[in-house]
Protein backbone atom coordinates (compact mmCIF):
# COMPACT_ATOMS: atom_id res chain seq x y z
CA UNK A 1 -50.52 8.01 38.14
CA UNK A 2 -51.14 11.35 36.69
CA UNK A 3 -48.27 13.31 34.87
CA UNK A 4 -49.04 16.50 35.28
CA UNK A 5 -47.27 18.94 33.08
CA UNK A 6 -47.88 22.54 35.04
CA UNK A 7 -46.94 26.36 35.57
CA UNK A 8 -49.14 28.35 38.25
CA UNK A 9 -51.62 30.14 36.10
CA UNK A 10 -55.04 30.05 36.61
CA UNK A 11 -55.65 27.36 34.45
CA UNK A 12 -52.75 25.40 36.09
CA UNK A 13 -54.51 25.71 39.37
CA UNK A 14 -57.36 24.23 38.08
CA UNK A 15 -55.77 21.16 37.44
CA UNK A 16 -53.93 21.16 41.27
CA UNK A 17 -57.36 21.95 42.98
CA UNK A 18 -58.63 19.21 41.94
CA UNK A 19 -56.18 16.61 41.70
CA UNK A 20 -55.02 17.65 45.73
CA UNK A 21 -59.45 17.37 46.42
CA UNK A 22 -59.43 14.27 44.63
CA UNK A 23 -56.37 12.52 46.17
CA UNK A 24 -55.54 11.08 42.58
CA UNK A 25 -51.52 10.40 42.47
CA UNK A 26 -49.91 13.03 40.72
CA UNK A 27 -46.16 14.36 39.64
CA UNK A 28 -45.77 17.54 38.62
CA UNK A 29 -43.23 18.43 35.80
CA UNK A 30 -43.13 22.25 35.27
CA UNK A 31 -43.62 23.96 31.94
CA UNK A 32 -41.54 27.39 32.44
CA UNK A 33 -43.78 29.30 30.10
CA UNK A 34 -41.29 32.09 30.89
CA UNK A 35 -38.26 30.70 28.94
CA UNK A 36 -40.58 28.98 26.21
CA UNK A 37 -40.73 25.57 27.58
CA UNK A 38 -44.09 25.16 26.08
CA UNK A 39 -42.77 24.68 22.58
CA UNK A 40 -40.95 21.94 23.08
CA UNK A 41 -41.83 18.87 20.76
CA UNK A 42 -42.20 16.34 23.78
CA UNK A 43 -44.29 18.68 25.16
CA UNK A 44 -46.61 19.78 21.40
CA UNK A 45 -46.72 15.97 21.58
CA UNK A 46 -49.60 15.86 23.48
CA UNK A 47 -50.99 19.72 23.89
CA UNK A 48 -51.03 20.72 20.35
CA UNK A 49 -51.68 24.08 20.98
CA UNK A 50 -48.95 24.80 22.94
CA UNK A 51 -50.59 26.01 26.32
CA UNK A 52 -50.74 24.41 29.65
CA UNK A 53 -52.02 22.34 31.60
CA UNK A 54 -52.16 19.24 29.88
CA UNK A 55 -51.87 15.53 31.39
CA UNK A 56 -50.35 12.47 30.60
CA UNK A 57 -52.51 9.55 32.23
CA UNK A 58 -50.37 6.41 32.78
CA UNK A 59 -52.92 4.01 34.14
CA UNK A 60 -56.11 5.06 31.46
CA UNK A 61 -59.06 2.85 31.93
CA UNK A 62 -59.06 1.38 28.77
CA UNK A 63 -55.62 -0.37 29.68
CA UNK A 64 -53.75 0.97 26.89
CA UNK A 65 -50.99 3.04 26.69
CA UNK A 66 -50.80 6.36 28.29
CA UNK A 67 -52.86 9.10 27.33
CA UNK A 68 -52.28 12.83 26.82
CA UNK A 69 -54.85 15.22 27.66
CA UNK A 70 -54.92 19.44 26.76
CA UNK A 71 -57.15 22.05 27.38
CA UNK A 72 -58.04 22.74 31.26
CA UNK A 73 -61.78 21.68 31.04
CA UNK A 74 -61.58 18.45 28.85
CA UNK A 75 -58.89 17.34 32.05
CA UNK A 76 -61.42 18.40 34.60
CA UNK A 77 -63.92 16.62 32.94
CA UNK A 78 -61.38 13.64 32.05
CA UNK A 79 -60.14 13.45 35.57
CA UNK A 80 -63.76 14.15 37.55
CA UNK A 81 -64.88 11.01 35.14
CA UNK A 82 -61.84 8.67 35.83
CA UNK A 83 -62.09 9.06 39.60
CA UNK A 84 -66.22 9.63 40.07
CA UNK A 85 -65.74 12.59 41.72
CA UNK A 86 -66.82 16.10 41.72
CA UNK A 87 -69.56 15.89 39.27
CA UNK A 88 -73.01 14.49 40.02
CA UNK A 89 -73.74 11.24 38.52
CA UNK A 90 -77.60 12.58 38.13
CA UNK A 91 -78.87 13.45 34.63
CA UNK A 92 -79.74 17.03 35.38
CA UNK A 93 -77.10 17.65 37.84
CA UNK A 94 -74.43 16.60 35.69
CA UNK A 95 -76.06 19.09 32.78
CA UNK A 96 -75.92 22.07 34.95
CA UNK A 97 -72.15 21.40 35.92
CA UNK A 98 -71.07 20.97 32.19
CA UNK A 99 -72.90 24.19 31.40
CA UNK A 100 -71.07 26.51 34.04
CA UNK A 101 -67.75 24.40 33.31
CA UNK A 102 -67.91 25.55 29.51
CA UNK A 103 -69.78 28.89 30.51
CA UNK A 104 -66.10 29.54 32.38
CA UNK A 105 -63.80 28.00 29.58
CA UNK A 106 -65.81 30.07 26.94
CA UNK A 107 -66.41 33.17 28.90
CA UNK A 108 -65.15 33.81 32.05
CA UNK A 109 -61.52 32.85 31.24
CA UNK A 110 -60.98 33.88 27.82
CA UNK A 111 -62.13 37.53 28.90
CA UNK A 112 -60.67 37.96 32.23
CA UNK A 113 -57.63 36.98 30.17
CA UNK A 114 -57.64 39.27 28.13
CA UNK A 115 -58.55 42.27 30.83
CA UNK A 116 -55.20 40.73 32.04
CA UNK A 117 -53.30 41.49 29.18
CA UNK A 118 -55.08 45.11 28.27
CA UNK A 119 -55.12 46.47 31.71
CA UNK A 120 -51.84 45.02 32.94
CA UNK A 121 -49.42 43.48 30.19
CA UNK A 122 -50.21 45.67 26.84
CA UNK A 123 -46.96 48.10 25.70
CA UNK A 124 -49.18 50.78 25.35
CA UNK A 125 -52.85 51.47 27.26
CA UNK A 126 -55.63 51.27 24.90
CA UNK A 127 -58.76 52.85 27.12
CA UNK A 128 -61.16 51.39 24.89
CA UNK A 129 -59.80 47.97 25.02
CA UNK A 130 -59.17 47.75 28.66
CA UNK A 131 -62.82 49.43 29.30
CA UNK A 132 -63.97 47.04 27.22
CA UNK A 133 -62.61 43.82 29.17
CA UNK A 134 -63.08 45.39 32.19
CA UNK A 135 -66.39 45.74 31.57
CA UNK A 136 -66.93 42.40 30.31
CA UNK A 137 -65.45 40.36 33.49
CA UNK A 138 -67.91 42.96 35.40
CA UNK A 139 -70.56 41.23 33.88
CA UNK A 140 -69.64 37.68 33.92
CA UNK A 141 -68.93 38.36 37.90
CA UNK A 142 -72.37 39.33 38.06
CA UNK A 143 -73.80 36.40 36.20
CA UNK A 144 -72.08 34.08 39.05
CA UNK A 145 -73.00 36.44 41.53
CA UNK A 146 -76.63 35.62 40.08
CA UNK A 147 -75.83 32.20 40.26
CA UNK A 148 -74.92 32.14 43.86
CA UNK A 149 -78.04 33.55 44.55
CA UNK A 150 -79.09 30.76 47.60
CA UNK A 151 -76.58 28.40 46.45
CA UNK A 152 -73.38 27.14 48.36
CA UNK A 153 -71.67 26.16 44.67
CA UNK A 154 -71.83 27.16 41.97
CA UNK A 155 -74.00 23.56 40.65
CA UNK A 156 -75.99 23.34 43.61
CA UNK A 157 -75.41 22.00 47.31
CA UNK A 158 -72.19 20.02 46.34
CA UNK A 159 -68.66 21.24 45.07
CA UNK A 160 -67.52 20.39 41.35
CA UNK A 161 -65.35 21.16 38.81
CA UNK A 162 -67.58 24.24 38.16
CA UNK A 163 -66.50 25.77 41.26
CA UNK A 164 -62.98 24.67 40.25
CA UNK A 165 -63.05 25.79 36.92
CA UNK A 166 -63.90 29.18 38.16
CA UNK A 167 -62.20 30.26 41.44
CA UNK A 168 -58.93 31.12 39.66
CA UNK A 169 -59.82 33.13 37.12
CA UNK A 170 -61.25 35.25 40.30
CA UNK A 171 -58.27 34.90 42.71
CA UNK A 172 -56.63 38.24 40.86
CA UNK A 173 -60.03 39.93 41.14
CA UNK A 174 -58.06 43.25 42.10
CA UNK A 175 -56.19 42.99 38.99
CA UNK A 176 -59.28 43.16 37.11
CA UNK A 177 -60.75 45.91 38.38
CA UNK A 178 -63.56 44.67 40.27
CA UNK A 179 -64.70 44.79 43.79
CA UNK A 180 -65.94 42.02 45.45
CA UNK A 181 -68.06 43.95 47.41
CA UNK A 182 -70.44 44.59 44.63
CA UNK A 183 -70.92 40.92 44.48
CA UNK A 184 -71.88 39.43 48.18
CA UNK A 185 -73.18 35.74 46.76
CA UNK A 186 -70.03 35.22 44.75
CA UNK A 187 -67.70 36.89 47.52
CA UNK A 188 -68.89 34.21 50.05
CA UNK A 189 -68.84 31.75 47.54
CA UNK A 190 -65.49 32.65 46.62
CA UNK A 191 -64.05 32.73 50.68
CA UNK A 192 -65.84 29.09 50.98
CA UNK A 193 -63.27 27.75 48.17
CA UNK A 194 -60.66 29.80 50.03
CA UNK A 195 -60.89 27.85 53.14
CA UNK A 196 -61.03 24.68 51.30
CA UNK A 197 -57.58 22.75 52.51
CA UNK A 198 -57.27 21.31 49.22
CA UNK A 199 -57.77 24.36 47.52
CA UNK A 200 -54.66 26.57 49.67
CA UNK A 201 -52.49 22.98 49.18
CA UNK A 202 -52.81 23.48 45.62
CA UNK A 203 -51.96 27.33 45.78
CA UNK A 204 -49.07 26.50 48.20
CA UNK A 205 -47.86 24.19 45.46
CA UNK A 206 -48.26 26.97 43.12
CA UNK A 207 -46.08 29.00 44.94
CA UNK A 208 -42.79 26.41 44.75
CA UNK A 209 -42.50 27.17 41.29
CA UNK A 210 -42.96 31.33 41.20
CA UNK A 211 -39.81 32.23 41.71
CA UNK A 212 -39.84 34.98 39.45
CA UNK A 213 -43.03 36.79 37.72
CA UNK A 214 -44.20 34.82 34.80
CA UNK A 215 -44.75 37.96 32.59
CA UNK A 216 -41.98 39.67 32.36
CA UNK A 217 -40.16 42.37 29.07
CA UNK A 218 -38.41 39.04 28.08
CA UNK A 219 -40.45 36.50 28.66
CA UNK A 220 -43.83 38.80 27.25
CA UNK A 221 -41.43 38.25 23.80
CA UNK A 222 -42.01 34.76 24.59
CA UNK A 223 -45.75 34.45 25.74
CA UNK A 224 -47.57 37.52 23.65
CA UNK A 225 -47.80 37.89 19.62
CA UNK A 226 -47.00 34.51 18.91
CA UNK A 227 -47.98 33.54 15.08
CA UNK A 228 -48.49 30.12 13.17
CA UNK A 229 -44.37 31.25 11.94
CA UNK A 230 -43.16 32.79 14.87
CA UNK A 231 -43.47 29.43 17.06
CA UNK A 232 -40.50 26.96 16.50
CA UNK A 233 -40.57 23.78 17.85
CA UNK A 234 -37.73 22.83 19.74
């Protein structure tokens, strides 16, 4: 069983798309990063740095005792190697999946987040920082769209945790300025996921727990300008 510890971001979703593909066993205990839940010390037990998703694996192969997991791509990676699934078990397709799996954690992510935060969560509008991020997920969007180029996924003919990696930091695509349009490969690669009943299960889960918007003038006290003294364990 996998204890998933989850809010519906898009690294959350990551974790949902492919533990719903997978058909691993799963609970779900949500992480309100709204309200702060995320500095709890069960929780900094196992994800250190305070962020979801993490896992807690109750049945780890090694037989021990249960093991906590953080950061969105070592789980991927964790869970794809636990169950045999969704990465190729071939030298050089497994290389090419672990390059566009860390080419999202280290690019695409990190600066769509932050186009997020410029262009739609910032107190004041800084042009030169949100042109900046804009600009920079324009890019990375056309390095998939690249990608794409004759493929059906993103590591070839099969889907992987590349493809899952990716898709939800593209889901708010609007929110980031960019048109799809401008991308054709990565727009059909992106309504292929879409379609993908594992992929709307995990979205529908998602939506259980969005009651109210995660960013918020309260909870933005909460998620943004958080330093090494600012964060108290609870």
């Amino acid at each position: 069983m996998i204890e998933l510890h989850f809010w519906p971001t898009p690294n959350g979703h990551k974790i949902t798309m492919f533990l719903e593909e997978a058909g691993l066993d799963y609970e779900i205990h949500p992480v309100n990063i709204s309200v702060g839940d995320q500095f709890k010390s069960e929780f900094l037990s196992f994800s250190p740095n305070n962020r979801i998703p993490a896992i807690v694996d109750r049945d780890p192969a090694d037989g021990g005792e249960p093991l906590g997991l953080f950061e969105s791509g070592a789980i991927l990676l964790y869970l794809a190697e636990k169950s045999g699934k969704l990465i190729p078990s071939d030298l050089r397709g497994r290389k090419t999946v672990l390059e566009w799996l860390f080419w999202q954690v280290g690019g695409l992510g990190p600066m769509a987040g932050q186009n997020h935060h410029f262009s739609q969560y910032a107190p004041e509008k800084i042009p030169y920082a949100i042109d900046r991020y804009v600009k920079e997920t324009n890019r990375l969007y056309g390095v998939l769209n690249r990608r794409l180029e004759g493929r059906d996924f993103i590591g070839g003919k099969d889907y992987s945790i590349a493809d899952i990696a990716s898709y939800p930091w593209i889901v708010p695509y609007q929110r980031q300025g960019q048109d799809l349009d401008e991308f054709p490969n990565l727009k059909a690669w992106f309504h292929r996921i879409a379609e993908r009943p594992s992929v709307q299960s995990a979205y529908k889960i998602g939506e259980t727990y969005r009651t109210n918007p995660t960013v918020t003038p309260d909870s933005a006290k909460v998620l943004f300008g958080q330093t090494a003294n600012s964060v108290k364990v609870r």
